[in-house]
N, C-alpha and C. Protein backbone atom coordinates (compact mmCIF):
# COMPACT_ATOMS: atom_id res chain seq x y z
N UNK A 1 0.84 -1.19 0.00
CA UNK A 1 0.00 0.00 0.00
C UNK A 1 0.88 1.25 0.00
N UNK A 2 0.44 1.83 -1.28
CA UNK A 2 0.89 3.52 -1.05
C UNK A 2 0.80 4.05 0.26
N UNK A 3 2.19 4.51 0.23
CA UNK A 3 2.45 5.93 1.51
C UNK A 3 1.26 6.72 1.81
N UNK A 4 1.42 7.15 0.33
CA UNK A 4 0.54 8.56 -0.29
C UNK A 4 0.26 8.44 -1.63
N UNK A 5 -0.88 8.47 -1.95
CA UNK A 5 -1.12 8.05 -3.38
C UNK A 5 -0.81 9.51 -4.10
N UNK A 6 -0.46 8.98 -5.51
CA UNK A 6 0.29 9.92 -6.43
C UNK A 6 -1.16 10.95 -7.19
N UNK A 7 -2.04 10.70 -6.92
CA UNK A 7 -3.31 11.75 -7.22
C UNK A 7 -3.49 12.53 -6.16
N UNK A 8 -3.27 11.89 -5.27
CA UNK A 8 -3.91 13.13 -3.89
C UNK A 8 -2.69 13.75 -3.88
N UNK A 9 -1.26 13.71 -3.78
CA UNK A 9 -0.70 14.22 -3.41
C UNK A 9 -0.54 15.25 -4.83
N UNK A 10 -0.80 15.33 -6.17
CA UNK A 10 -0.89 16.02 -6.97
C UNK A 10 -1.82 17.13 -7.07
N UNK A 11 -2.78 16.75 -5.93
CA UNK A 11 -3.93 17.55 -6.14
C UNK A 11 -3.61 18.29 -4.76
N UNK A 12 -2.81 17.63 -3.83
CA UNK A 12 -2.67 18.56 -2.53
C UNK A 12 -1.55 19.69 -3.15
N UNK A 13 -0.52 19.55 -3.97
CA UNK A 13 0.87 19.96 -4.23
C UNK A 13 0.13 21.49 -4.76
N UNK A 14 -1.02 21.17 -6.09
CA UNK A 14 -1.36 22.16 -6.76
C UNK A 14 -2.39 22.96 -5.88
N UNK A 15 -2.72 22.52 -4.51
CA UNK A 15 -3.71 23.89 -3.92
C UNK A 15 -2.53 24.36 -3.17
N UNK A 16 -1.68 23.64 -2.46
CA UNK A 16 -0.29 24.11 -1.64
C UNK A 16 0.00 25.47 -2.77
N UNK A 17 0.32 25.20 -3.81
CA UNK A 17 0.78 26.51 -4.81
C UNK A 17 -0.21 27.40 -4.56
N UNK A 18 -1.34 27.33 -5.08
CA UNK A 18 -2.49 28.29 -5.12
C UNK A 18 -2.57 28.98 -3.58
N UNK A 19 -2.72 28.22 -2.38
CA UNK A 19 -2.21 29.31 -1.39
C UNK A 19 -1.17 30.04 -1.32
N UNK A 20 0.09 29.66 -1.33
CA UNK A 20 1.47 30.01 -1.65
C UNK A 20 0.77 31.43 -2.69
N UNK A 21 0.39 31.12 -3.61
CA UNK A 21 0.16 32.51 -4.51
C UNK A 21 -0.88 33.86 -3.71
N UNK A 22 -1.63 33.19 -2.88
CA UNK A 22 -2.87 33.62 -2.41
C UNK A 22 -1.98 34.54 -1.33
N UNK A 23 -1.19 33.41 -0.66
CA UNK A 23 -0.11 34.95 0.70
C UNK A 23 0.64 35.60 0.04
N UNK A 24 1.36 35.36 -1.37
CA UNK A 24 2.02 36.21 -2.07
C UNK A 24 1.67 37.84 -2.28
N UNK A 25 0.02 37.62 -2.90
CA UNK A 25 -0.86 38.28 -3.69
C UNK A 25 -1.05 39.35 -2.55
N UNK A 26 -1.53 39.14 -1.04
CA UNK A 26 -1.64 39.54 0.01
C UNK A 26 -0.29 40.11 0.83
N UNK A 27 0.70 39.91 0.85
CA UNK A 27 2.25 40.50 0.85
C UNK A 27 2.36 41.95 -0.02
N UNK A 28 2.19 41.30 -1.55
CA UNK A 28 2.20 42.20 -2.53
C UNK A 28 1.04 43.50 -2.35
N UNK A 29 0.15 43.51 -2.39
CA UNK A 29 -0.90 43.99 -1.40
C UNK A 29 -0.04 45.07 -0.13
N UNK A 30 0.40 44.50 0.37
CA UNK A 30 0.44 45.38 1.71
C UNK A 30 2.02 45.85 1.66
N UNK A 31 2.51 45.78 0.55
CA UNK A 31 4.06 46.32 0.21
C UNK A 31 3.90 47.53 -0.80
N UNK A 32 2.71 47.55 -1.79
CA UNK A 32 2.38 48.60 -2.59
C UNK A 32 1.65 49.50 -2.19
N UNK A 33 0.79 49.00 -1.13
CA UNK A 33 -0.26 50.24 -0.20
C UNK A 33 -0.81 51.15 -1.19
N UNK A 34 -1.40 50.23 -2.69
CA UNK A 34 -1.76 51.32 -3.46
C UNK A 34 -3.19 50.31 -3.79
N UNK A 35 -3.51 51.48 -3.71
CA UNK A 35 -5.43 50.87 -4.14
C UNK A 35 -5.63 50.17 -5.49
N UNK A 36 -4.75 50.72 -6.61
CA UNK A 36 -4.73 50.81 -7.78
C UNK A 36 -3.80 49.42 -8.35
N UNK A 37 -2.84 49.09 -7.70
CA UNK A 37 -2.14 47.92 -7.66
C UNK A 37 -2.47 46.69 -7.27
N UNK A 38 -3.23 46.64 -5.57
CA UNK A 38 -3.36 45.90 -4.99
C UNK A 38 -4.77 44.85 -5.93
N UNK A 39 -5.59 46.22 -6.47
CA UNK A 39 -7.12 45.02 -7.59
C UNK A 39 -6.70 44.39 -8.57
N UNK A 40 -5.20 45.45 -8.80
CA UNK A 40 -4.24 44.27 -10.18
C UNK A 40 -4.08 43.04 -9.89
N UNK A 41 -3.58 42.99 -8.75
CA UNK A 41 -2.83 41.96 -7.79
C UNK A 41 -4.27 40.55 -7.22
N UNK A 42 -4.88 41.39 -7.24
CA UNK A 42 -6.27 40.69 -6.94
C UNK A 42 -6.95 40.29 -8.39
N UNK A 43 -7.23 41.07 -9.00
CA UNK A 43 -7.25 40.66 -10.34
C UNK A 43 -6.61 39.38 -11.18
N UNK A 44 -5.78 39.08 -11.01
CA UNK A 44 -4.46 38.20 -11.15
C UNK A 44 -4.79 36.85 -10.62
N UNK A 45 -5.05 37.32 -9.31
CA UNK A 45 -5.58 35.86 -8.68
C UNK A 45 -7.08 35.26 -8.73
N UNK A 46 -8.02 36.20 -9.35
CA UNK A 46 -9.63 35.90 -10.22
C UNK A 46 -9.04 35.07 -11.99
N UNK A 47 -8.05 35.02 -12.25
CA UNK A 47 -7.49 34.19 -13.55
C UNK A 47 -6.94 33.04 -13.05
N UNK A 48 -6.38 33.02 -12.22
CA UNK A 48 -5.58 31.60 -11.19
C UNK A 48 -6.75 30.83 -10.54
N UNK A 49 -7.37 31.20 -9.83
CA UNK A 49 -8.29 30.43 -8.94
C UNK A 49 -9.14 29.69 -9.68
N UNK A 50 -9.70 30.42 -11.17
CA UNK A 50 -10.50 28.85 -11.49
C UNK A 50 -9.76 27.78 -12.58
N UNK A 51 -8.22 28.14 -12.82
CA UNK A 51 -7.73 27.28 -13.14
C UNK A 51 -7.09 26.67 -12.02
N UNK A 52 -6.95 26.81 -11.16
CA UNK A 52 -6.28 25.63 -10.04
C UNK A 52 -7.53 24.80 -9.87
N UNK A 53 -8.70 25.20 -9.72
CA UNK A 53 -10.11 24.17 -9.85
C UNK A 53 -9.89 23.52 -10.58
N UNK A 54 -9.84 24.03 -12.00
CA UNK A 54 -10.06 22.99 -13.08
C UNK A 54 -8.73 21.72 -13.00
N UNK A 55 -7.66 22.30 -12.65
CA UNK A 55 -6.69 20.82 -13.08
C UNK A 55 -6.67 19.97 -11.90
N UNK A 56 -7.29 20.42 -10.77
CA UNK A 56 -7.17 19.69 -8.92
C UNK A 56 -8.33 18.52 -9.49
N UNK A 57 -9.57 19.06 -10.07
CA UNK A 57 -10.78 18.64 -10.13
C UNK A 57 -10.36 17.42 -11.31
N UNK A 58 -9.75 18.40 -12.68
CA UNK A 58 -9.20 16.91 -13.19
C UNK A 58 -8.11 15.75 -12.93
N UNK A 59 -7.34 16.04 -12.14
CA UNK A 59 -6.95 15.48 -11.20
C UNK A 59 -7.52 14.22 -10.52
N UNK A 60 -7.92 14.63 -10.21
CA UNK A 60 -8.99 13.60 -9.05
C UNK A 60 -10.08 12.86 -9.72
N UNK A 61 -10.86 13.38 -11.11
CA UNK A 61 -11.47 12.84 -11.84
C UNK A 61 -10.49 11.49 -12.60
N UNK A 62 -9.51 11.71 -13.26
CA UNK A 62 -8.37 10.88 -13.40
C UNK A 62 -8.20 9.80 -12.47
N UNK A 63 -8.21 10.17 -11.52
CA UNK A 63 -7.95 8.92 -10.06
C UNK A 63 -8.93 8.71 -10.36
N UNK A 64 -10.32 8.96 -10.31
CA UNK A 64 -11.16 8.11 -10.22
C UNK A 64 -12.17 7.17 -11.39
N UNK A 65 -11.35 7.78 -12.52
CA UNK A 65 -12.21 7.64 -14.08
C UNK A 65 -12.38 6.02 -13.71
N UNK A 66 -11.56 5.06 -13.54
CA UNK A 66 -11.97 3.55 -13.40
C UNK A 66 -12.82 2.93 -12.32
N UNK A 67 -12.91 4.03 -11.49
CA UNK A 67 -14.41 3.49 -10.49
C UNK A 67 -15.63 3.89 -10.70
N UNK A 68 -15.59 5.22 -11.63
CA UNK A 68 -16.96 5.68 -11.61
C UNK A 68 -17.34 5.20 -13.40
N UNK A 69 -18.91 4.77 -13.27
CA UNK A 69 -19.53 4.28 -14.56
C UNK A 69 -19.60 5.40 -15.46
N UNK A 70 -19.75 5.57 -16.63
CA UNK A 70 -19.96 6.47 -17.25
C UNK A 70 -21.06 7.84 -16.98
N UNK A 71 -22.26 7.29 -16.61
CA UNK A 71 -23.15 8.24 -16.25
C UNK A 71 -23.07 9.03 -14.69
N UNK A 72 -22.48 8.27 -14.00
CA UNK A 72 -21.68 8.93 -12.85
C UNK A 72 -20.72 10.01 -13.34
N UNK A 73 -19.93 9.73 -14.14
CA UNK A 73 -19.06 10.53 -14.52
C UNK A 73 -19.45 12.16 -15.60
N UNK A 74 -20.21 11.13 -16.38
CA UNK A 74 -21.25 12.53 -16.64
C UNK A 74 -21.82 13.54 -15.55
N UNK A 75 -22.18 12.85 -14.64
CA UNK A 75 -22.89 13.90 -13.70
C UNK A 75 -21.99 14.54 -13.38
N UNK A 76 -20.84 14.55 -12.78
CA UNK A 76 -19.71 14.86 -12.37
C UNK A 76 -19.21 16.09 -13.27
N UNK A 77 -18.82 16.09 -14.19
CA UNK A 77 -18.54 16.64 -15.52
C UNK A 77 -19.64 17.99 -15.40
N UNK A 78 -20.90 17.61 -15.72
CA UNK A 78 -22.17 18.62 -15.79
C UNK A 78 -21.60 19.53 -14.43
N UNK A 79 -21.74 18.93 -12.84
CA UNK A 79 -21.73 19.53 -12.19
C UNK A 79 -20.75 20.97 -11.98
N UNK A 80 -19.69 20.10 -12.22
CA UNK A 80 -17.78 21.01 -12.62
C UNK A 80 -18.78 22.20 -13.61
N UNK A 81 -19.19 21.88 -14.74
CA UNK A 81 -19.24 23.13 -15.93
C UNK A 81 -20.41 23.84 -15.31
N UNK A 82 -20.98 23.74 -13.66
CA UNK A 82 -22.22 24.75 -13.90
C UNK A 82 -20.96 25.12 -12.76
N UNK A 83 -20.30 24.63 -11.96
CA UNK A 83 -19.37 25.52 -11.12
C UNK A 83 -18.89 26.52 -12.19
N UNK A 84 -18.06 25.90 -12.85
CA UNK A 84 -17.59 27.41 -14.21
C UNK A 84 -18.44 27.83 -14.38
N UNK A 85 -19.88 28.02 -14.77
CA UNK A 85 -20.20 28.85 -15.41
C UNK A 85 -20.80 29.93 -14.31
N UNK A 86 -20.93 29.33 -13.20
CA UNK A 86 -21.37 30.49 -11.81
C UNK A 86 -20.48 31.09 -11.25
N UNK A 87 -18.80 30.17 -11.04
CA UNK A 87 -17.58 31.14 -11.24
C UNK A 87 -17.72 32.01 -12.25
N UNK A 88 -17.24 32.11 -13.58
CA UNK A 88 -17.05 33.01 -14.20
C UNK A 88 -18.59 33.73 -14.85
N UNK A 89 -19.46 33.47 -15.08
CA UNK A 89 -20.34 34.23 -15.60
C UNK A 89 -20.67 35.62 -15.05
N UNK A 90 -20.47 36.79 -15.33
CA UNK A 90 -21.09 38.22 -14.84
C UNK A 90 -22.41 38.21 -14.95
């Protein structure tokens, strides 16, 4: 038996980054003390955040593509694209 299986720990490695960026973003933030910088800076991380979703999520879909039946997996799939579309839709 795996230590640590090589999906979870791929999917832990890539949110580890995404925080890592998240205290960066927040550093950067409070080193520019500029209003005008800091929504850049925030801005920046509204383009990151729903791609760290998307590859964690495929990720883990991957680990699991051989347990789940096809129509399971459909649901799965549907569910992910209404997250995108309520993430990003204005």
């Amino acid at each position: 038996m795996e230590l640590l299986s090589k999906i979870v720990l791929g999917m832990a490695m890539l949110r580890l980054l995404s925080g890592s960026m998240e205290i960066a973003a927040a550093l950067l933030m409070l080193r520019f003390n500029n209003i005008e910088k800091a929504l850049i800076v925030n801005s920046s991380l509204a383009l990151v955040g729903p791609l760290i979703l998307i590859a964690t999520t495929t990720i883990g879909l991957v680990g699991l593509s051989d347990k789940l039946s096809p129509s399971k997996f459909a649901w799965v799939a549907i569910g992910v694209v209404c997250l995108m579309i309520g993430i990003l839709k204005k």
